[in-house]
Protein backbone atom coordinates (compact mmCIF):
# COMPACT_ATOMS: atom_id res chain seq x y z
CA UNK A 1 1.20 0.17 -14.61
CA UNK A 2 2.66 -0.10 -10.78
CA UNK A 3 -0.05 -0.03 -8.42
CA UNK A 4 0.83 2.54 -5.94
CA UNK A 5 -2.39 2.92 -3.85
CA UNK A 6 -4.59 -0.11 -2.37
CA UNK A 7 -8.45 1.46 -1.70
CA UNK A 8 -9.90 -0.82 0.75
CA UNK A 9 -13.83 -1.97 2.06
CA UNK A 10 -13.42 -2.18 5.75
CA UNK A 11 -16.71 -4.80 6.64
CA UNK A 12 -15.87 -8.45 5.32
CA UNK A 13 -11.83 -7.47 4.53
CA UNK A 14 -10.56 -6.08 7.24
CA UNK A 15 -13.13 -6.46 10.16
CA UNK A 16 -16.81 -8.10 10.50
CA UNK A 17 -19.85 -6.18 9.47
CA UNK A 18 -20.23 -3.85 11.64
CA UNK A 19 -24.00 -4.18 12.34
CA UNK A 20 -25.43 -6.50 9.71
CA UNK A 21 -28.58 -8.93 9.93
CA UNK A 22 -27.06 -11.25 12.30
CA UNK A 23 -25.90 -8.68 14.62
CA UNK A 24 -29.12 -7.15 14.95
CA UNK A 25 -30.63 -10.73 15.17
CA UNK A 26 -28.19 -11.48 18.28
CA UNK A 27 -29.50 -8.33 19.52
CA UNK A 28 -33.12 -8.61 19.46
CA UNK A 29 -32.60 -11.74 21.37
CA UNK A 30 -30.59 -10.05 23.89
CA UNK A 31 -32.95 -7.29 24.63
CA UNK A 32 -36.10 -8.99 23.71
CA UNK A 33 -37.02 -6.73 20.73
CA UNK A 34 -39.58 -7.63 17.44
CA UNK A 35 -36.60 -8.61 14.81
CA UNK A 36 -39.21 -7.61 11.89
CA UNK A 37 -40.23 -4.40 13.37
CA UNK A 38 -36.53 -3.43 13.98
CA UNK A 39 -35.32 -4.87 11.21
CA UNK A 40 -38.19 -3.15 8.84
CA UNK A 41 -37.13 0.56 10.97
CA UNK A 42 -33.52 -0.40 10.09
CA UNK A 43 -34.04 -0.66 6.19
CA UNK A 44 -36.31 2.27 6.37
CA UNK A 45 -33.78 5.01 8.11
CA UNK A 46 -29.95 3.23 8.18
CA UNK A 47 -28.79 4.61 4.55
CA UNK A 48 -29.41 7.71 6.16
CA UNK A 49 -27.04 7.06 9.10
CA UNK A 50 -24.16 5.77 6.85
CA UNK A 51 -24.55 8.49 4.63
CA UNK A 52 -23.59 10.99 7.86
CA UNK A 53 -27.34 12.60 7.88
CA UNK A 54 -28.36 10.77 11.31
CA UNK A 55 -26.34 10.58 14.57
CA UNK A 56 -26.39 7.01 15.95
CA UNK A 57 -28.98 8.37 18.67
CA UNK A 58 -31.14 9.45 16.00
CA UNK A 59 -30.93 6.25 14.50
CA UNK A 60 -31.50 4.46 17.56
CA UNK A 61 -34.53 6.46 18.34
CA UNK A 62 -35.78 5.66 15.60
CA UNK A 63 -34.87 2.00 15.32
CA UNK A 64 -35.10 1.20 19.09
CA UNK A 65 -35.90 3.23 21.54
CA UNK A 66 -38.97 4.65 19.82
CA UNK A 67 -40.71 3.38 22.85
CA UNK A 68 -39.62 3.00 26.47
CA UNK A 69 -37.41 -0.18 27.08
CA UNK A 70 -36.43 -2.25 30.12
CA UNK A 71 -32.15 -1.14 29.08
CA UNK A 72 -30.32 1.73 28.27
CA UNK A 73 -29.09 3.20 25.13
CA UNK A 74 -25.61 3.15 26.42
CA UNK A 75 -25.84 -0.46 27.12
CA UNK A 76 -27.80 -0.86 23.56
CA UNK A 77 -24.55 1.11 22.20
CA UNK A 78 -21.88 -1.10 23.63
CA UNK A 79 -23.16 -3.90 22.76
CA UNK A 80 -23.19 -2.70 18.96
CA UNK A 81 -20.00 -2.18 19.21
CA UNK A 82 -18.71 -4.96 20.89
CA UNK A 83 -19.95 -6.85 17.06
CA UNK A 84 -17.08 -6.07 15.72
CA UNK A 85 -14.59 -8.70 15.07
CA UNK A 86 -10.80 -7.96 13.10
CA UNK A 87 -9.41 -10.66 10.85
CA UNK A 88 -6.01 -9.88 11.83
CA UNK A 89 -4.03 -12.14 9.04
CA UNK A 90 -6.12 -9.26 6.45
CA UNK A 91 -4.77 -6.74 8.80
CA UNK A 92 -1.46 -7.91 8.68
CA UNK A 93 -1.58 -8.40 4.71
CA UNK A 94 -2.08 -4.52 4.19
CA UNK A 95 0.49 -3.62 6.74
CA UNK A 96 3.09 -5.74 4.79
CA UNK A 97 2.48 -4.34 1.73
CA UNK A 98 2.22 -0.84 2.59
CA UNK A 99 5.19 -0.86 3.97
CA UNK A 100 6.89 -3.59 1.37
CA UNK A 101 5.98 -1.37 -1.80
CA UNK A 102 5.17 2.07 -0.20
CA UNK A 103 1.84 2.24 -0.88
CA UNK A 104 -0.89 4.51 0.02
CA UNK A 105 -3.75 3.06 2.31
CA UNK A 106 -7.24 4.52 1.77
CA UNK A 107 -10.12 2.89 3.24
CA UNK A 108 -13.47 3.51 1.07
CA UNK A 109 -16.37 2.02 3.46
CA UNK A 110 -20.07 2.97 4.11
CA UNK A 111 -20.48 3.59 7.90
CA UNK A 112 -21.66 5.52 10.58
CA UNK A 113 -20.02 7.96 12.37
CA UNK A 114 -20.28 6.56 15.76
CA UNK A 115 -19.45 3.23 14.47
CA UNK A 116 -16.80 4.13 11.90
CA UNK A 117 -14.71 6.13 14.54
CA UNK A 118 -15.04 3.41 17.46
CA UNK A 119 -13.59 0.52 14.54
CA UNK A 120 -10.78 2.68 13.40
CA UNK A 121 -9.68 3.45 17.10
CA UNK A 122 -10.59 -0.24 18.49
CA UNK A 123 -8.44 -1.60 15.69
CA UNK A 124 -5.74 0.98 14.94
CA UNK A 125 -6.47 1.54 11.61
CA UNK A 126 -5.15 4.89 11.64
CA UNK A 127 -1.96 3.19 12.28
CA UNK A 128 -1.55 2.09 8.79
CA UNK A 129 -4.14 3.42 6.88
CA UNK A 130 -3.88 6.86 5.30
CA UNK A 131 -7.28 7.95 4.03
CA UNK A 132 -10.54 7.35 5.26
CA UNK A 133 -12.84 7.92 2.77
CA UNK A 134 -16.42 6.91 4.28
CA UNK A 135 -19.91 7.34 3.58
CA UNK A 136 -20.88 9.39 6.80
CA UNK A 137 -17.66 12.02 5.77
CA UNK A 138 -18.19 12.74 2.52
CA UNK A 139 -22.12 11.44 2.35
CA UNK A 140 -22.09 9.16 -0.44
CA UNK A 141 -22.92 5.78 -0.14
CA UNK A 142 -21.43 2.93 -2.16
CA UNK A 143 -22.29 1.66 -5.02
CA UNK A 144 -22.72 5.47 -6.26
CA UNK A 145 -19.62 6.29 -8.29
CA UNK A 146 -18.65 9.04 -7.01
CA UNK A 147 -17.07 7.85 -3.50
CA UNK A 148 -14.62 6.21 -5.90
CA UNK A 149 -14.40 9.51 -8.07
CA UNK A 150 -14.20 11.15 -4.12
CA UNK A 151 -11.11 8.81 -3.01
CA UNK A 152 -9.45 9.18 -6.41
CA UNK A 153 -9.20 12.76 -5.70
CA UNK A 154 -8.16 12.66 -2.29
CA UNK A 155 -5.62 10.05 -2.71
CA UNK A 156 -4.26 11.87 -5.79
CA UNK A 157 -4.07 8.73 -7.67
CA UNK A 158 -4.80 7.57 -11.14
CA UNK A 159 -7.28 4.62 -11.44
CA UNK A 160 -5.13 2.44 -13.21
CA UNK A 161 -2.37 2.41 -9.95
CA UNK A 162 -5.51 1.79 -7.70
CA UNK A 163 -6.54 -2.16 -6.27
CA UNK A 164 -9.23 -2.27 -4.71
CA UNK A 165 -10.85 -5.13 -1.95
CA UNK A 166 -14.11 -5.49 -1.26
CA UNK A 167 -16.15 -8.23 -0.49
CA UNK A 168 -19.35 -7.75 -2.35
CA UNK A 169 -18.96 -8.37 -5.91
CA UNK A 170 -21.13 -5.42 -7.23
CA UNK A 171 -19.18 -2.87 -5.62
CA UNK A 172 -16.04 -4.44 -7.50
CA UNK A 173 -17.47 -4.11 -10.86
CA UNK A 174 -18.62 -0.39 -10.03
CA UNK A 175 -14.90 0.37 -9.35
CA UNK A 176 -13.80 -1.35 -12.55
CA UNK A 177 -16.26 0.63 -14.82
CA UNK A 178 -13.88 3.71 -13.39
CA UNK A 179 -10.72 1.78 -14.48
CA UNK A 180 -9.37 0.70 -11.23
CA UNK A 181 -8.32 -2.69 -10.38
CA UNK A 182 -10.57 -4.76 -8.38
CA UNK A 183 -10.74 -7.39 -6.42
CA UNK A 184 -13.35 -9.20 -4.97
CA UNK A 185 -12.08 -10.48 -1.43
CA UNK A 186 -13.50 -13.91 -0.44
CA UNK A 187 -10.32 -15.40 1.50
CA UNK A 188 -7.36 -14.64 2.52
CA UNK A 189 -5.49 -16.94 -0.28
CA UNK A 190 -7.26 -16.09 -2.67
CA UNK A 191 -6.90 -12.13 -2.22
CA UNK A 192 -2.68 -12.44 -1.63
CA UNK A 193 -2.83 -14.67 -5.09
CA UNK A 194 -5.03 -11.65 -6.73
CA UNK A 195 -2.09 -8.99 -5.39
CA UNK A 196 0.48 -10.97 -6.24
CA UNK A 197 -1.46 -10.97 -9.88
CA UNK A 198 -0.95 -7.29 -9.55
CA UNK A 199 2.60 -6.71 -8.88
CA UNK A 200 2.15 -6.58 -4.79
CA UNK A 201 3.60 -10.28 -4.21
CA UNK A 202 4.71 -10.80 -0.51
CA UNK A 203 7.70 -13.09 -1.80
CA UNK A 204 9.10 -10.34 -3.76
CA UNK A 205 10.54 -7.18 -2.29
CA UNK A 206 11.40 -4.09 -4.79
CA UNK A 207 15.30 -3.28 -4.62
């Protein structure tokens, strides 16, 4: 079976985390802040953010500024989002392909709102990517099976033409118990020899 659509994790494939552990360690070392209080507030109430039931304010509130502090949440904000980092030869990869074999682009991600929508526009995702099927839109957070079941529909795709990268191995398997191809992204070499396993080979163009 061709694969015709390429379902995509955005944190660890296409662009750092985009406020893991070692972001929010950075951070309470910028601003001075208890790492295991905000780290035990973060576990507590961030599901709820990616799943789209918080705002980031609400989070932060809850997280940060549940007392008075010395900085602002704006600057608290910006410097959240100025974590992000794009691996641009993973970038690059998808943008080949799609273009190569026609494929449709759907990223399937858990993420925030805020955070989600500042990524796709710092990074151009929208440029190339078709779908954006993330936790905070359709509030289902991966690995529940039905944000695959959810990007299946929207794509209008059959699992068996789906590949799908994501870094954390779990999430893979929970997308191959649906029937869709999966890969679990650890490099970049690794990943173009697991496409190229699949059809989508960057030496071969379709006629």
């Amino acid at each position: 079976m061709p694969i015709t659509a390429l379902f995509i994790d955005l944190g660890g494939v296409l662009l750092t985390n985009g406020w893991d552990r070692h972001s929010r360690e950075l951070a309470a070392q910028t601003f001075g802040l208890d790492r295991k209080e905000m780290d035990e507030r973060h576990h507590l109430t961030f599901d709820t953010y990616e799943a789209g039931k918080l705002s980031l304010e609400q989070y932060l509130h809850r997280v940060v500024f549940y007392e008075k502090r010395d900085f602002s949440e704006q600057e608290f904000r910006d410097f959240m989002f100025a974590q992000s980092k794009g691996f641009p030869e993973m970038i690059e990869l998808i943008r080949t392909l799609k273009a190569q074999y026609k494929l449709k682009i759907a990223v399937v991600n858990n993420e925030g709102r805020e955070l989600n929508e500042r990524r796709i526009q710092s990074f151009q995702l929208d440029s190339f990517v078709d779908l954006f099927i993330s936790s905070c839109i359709v509030h289902v957070r991966k690995p529940d099976e039905d944000i695959y079941r959810i990007a299946l529909d929207i794509a209008h795709v059959a699992p068996e033409h789906v590949a799908y990268l994501d870094d954390r191995q779990m999430f893979v398997q929970v997308a191959e118990a649906l029937g869709i191809h999966g890969i679990h992204h650890t490099d970049y070499k690794s990943t173009c020899a697991k496409l190229a396993a699949l059809g989508l080979n960057l030496q071969e163009r379709r006629t």
